[in-house]
Protein backbone atom coordinates (compact mmCIF):
# COMPACT_ATOMS: atom_id res chain seq x y z
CA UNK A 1 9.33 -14.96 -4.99
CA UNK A 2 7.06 -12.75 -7.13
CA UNK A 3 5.93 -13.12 -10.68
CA UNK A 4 7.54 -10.73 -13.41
CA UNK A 5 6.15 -12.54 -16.26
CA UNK A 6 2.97 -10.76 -17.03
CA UNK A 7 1.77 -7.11 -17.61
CA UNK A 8 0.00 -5.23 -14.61
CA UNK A 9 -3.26 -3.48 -15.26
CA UNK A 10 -2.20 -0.39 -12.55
CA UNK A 11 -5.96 0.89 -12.79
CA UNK A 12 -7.08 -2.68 -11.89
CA UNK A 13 -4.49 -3.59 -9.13
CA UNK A 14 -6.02 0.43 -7.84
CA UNK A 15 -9.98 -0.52 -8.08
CA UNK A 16 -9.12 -4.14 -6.28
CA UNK A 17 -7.75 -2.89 -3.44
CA UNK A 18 -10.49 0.20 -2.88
CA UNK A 19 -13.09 -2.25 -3.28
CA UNK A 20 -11.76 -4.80 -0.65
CA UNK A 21 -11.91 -1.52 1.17
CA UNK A 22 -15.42 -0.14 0.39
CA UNK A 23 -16.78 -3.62 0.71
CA UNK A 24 -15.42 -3.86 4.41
CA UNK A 25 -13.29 -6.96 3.43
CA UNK A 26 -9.89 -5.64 4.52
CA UNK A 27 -8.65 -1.80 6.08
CA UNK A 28 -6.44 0.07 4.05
CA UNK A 29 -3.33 -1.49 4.99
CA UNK A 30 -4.35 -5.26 4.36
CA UNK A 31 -6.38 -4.35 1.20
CA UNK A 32 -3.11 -2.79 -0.18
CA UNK A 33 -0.84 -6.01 1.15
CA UNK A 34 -3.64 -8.52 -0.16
CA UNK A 35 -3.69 -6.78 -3.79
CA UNK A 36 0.10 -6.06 -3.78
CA UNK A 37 0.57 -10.37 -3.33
CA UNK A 38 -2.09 -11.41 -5.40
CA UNK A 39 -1.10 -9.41 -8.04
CA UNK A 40 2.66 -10.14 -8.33
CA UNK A 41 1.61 -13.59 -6.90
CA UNK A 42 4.29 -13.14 -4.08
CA UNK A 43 5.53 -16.65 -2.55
CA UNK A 44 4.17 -15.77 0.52
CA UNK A 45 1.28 -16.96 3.37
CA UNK A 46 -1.60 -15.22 3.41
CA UNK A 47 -0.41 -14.14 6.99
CA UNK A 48 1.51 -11.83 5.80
CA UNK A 49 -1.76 -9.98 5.29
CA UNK A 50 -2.57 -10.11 9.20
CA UNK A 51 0.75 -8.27 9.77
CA UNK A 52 -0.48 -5.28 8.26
CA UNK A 53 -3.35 -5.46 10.38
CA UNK A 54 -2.27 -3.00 13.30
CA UNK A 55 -1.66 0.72 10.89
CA UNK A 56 -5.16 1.57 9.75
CA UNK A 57 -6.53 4.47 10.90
CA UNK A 58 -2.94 5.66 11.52
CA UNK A 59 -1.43 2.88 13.32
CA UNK A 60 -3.49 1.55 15.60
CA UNK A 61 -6.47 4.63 15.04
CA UNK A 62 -3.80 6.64 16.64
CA UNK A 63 -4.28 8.68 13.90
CA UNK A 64 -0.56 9.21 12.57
CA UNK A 65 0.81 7.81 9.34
CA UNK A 66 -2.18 7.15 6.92
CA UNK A 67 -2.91 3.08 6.72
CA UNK A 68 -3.00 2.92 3.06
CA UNK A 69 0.87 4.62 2.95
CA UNK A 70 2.14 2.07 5.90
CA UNK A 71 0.58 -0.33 3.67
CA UNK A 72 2.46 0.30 1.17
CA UNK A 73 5.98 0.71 2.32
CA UNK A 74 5.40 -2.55 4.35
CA UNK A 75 4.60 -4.11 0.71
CA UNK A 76 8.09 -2.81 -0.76
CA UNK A 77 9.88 -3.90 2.10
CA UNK A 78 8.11 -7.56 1.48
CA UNK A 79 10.09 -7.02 -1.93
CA UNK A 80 12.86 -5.26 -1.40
CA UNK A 81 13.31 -5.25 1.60
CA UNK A 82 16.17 -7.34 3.58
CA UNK A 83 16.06 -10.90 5.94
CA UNK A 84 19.53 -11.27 7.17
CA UNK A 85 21.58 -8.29 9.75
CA UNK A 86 24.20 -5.99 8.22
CA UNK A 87 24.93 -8.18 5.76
CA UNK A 88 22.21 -7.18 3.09
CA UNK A 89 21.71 -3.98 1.96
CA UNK A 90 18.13 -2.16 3.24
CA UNK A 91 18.93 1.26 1.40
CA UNK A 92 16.72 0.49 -1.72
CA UNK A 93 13.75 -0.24 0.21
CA UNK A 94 14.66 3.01 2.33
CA UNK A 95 14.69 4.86 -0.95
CA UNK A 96 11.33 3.48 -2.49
CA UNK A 97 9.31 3.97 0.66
CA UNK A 98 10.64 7.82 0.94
CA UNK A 99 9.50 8.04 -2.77
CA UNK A 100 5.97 6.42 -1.86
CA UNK A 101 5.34 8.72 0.81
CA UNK A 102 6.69 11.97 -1.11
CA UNK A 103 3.98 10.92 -3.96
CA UNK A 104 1.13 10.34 -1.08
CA UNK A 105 2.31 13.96 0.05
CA UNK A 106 2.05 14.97 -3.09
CA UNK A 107 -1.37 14.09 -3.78
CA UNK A 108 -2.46 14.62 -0.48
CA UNK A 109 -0.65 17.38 1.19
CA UNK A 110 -0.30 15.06 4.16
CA UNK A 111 0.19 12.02 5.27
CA UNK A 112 -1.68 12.34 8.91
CA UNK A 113 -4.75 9.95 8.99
CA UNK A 114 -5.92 12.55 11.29
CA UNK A 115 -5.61 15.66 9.56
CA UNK A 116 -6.92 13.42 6.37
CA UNK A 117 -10.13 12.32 7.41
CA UNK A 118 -10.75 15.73 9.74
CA UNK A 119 -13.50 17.25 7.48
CA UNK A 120 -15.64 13.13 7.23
CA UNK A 121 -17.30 11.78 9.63
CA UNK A 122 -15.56 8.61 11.41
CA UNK A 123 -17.82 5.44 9.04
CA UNK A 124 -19.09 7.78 7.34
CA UNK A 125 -19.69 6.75 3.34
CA UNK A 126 -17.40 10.30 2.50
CA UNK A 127 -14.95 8.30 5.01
CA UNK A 128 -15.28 5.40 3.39
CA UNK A 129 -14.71 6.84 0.00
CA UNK A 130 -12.08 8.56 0.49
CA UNK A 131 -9.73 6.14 2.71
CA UNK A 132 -10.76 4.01 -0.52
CA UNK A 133 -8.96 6.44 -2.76
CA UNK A 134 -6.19 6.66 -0.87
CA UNK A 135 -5.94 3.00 -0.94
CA UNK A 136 -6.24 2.68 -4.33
CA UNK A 137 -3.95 5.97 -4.82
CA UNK A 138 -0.98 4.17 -2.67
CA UNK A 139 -1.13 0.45 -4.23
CA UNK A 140 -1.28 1.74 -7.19
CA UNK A 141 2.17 4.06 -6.97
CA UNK A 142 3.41 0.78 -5.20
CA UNK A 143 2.83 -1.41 -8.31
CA UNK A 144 4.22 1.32 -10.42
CA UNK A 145 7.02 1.68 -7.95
CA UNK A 146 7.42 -2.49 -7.93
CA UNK A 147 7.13 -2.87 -12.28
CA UNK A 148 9.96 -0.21 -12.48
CA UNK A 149 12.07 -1.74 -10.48
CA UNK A 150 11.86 -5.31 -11.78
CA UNK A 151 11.36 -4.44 -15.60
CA UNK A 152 7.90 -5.92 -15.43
CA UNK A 153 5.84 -4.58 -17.91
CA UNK A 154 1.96 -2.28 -16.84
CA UNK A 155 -0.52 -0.30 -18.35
CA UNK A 156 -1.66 2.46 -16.80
């Protein structure tokens, strides 16, 4: 299901995903989903990109839980997350997405789409810049988060 056989560039895996932002490509969410597959080249559709779709600008641009953050818990539940009821265990990817979102909080104080991008202008280019930082902030903790966990080897 995902590649552990080579060693993740973290920097890299952090620039590709803020430039499919900046460019317009993806939002934060799918940028982070789209990097976190090809990187680890995850056995999985390319839909799985579309179902990240609905959390930018905080879910829907209700302005709640920064994009980039859903993003990335939705890419360590792809991992380690579960398929079957009761039967398999969901606490690990529990765990790793409350670590993810203490390090956004961490970095960022918040994790609040609204309260993040209150001082920039909606499409703004210090928007755009910044919701590209966070998206290359949170899939590049996820990666970091992902190589831990399955001994696969990174630079940072």
């Amino acid at each position: 299901m995902i590649n552990t056989n080579k060693t993740i560039n973290l920097s890299e895996v952090a620039q590709t995903a803020s430039q499919y932002y900046k460019d317009g490509d993806f939002y934060c969410s799918e940028a982070l989903i789209k990097t976190i597959k090809d990187t680890f080249e995850i056995d999985m559709p390319d839909e799985i990109i579309a179902m990240a779709s609905g959390f930018p600008q905080g879910i829907g641009a209700s302005g709640c839980t920064c994009g980039a953050l859903s993003g990335g818990v939705m890419a360590l539940g792809m991992i380690f997350g579960r398929t079957k009821p009761k039967g398999e265990e969901v606490a690990k990817a529990m765990e790793l997405s409350n670590e993810l979102h203490d390090q956004f909080r961490a970095l960022n104080k918040v994790a609040c789409c609204r309260i993040l991008i209150k001082n920039v202008e909606y499409a703004s280019e210090a928007h755009v810049q910044q919701c590209a930082k966070f998206t290359g902030e949170m899939t590049y903790e996820t990666a970091k988060i992902i190589c831990r966990e399955k001994n696969i080897p990174f630079v940072e």
